[in-house]
N, C-alpha and C. Protein backbone atom coordinates (compact mmCIF):
# COMPACT_ATOMS: atom_id res chain seq x y z
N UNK A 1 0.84 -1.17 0.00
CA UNK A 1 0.00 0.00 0.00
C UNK A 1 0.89 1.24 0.00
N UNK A 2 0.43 1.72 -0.52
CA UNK A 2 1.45 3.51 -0.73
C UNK A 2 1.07 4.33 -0.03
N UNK A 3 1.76 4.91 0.28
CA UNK A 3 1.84 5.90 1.94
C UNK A 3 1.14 7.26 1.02
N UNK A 4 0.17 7.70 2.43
CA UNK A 4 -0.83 8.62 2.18
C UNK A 4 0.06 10.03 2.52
N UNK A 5 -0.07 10.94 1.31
CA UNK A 5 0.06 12.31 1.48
C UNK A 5 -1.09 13.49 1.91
N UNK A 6 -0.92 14.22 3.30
CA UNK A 6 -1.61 15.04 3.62
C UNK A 6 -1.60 16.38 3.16
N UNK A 7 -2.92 16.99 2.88
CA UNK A 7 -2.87 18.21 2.16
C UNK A 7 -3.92 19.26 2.40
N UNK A 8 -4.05 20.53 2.68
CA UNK A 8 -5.06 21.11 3.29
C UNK A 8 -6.23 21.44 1.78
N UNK A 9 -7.12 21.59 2.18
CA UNK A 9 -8.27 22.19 0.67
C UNK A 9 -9.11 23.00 1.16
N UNK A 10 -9.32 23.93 0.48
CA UNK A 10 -10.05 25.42 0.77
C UNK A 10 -11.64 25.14 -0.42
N UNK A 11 -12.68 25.09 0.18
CA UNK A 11 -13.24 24.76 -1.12
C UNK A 11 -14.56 25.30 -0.35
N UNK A 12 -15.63 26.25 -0.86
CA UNK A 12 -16.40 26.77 -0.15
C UNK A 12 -17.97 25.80 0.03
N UNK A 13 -18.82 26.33 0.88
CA UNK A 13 -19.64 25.65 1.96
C UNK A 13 -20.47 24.89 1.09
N UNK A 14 -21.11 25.56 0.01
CA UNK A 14 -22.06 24.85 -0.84
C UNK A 14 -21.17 23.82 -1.86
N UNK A 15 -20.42 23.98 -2.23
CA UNK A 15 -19.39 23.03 -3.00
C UNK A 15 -19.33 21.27 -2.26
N UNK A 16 -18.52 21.93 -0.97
CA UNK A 16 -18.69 20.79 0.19
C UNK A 16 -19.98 20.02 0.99
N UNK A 17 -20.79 20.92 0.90
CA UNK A 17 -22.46 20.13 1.61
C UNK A 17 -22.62 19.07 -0.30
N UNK A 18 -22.49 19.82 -1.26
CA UNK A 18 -22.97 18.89 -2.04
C UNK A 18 -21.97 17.40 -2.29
N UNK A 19 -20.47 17.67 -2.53
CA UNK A 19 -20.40 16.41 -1.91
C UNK A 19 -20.38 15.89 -0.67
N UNK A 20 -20.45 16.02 0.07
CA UNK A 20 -20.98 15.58 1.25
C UNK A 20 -22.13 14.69 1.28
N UNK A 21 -23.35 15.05 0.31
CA UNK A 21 -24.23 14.45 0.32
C UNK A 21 -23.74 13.00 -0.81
N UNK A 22 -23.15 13.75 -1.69
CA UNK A 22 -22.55 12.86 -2.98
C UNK A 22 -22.32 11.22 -2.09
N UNK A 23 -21.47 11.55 -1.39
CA UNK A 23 -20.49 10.73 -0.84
C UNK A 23 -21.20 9.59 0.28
N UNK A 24 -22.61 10.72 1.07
CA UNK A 24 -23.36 9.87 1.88
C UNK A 24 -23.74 9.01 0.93
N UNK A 25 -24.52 9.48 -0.25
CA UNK A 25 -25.42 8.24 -1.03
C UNK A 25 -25.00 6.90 -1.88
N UNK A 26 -23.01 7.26 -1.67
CA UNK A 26 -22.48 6.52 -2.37
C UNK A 26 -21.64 5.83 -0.69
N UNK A 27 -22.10 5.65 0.32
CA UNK A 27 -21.68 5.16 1.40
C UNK A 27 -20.25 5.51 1.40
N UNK A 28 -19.52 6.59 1.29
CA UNK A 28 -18.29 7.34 2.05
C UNK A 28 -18.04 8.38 2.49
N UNK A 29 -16.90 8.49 2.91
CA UNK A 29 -16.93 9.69 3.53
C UNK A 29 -16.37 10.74 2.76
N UNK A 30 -16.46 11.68 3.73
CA UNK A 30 -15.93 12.98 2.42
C UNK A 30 -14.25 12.72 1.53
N UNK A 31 -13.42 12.28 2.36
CA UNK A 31 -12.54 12.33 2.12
C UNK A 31 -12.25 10.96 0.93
N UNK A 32 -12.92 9.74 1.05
CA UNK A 32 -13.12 8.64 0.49
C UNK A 32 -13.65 8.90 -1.10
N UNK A 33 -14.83 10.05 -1.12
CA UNK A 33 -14.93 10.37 -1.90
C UNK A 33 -14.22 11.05 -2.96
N UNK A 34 -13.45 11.61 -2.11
CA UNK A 34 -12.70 12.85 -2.94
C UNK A 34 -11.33 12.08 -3.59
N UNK A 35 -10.80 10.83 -2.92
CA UNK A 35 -9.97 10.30 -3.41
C UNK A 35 -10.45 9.57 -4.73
N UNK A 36 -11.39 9.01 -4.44
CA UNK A 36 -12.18 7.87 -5.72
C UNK A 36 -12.18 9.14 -7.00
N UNK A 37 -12.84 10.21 -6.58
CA UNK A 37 -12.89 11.15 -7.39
C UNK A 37 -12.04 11.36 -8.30
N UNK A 38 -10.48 11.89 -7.66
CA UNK A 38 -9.57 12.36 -8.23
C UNK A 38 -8.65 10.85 -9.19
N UNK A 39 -8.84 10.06 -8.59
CA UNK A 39 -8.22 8.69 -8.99
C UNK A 39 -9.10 8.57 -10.48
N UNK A 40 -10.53 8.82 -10.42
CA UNK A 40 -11.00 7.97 -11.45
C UNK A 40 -10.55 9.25 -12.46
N UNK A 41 -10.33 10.41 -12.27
CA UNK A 41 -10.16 11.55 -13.17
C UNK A 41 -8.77 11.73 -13.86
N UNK A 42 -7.88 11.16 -12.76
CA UNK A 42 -6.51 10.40 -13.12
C UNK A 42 -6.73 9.58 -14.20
N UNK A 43 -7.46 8.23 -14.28
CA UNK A 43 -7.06 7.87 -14.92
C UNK A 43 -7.89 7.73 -16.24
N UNK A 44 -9.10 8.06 -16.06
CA UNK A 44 -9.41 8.75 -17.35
C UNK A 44 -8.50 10.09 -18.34
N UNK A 45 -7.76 10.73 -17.97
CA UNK A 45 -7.03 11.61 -18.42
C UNK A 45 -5.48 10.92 -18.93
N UNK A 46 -5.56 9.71 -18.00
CA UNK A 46 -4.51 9.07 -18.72
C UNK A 46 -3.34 9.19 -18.00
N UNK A 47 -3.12 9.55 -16.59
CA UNK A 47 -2.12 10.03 -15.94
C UNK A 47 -1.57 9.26 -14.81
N UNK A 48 -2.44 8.40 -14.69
CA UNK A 48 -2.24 7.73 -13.87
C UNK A 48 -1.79 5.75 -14.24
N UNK A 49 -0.58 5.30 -13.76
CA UNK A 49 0.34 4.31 -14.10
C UNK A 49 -0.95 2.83 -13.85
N UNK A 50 -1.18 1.85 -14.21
CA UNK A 50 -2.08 0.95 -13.79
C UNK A 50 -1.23 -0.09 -13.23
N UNK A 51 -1.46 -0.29 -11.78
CA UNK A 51 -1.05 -1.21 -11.05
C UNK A 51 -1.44 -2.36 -11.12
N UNK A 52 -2.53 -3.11 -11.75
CA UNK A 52 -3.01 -4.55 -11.82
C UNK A 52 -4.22 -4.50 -10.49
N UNK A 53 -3.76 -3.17 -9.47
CA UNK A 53 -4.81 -3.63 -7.98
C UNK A 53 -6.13 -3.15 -8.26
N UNK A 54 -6.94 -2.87 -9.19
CA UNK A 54 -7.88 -1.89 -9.15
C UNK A 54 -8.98 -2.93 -9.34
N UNK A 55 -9.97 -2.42 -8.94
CA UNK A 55 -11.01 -2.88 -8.54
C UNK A 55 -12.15 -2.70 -9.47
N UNK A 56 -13.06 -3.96 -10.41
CA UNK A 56 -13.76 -3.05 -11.28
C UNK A 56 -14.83 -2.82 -10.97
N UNK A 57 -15.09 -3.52 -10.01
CA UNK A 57 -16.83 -2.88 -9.54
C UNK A 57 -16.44 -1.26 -9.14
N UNK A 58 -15.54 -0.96 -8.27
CA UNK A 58 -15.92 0.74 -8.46
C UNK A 58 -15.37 1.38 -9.40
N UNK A 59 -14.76 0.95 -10.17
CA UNK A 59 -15.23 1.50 -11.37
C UNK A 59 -16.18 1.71 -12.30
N UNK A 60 -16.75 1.02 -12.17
CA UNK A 60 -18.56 1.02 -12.41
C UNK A 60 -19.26 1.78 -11.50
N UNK A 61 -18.92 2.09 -10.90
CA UNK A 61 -20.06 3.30 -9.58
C UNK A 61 -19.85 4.32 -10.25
């Protein structure tokens, strides 16, 4: 597993209540979300290296 980098995010109130809710209806948390997020945007853009570990049911969510 690859060691987690911490990082602060400024992102205003209505931005955050909506995922917030995003994230309840998809059973995670904010932060869970925001990773799946950026990962799947990774690698749709093509930027991201494919490890063999990925999972395809959430990729389908």
């Amino acid at each position: 597993m690859s060691k987690k980098k911490q990082f602060v995010l400024r992102i205003d109130s209505e931005k955050y209540e909506a995922l917030e809710k995003w994230a309840a209806d998809e059973f995670r948390s904010v932060n869970g979300q925001l990773e799946w997020l950026i990962d799947k945007a990774l690698k749709q853009a093509g930027r991201l290296r494919k490890t063999g570990n990925e999972n395809s049911e959430q990729e389908s969510i």
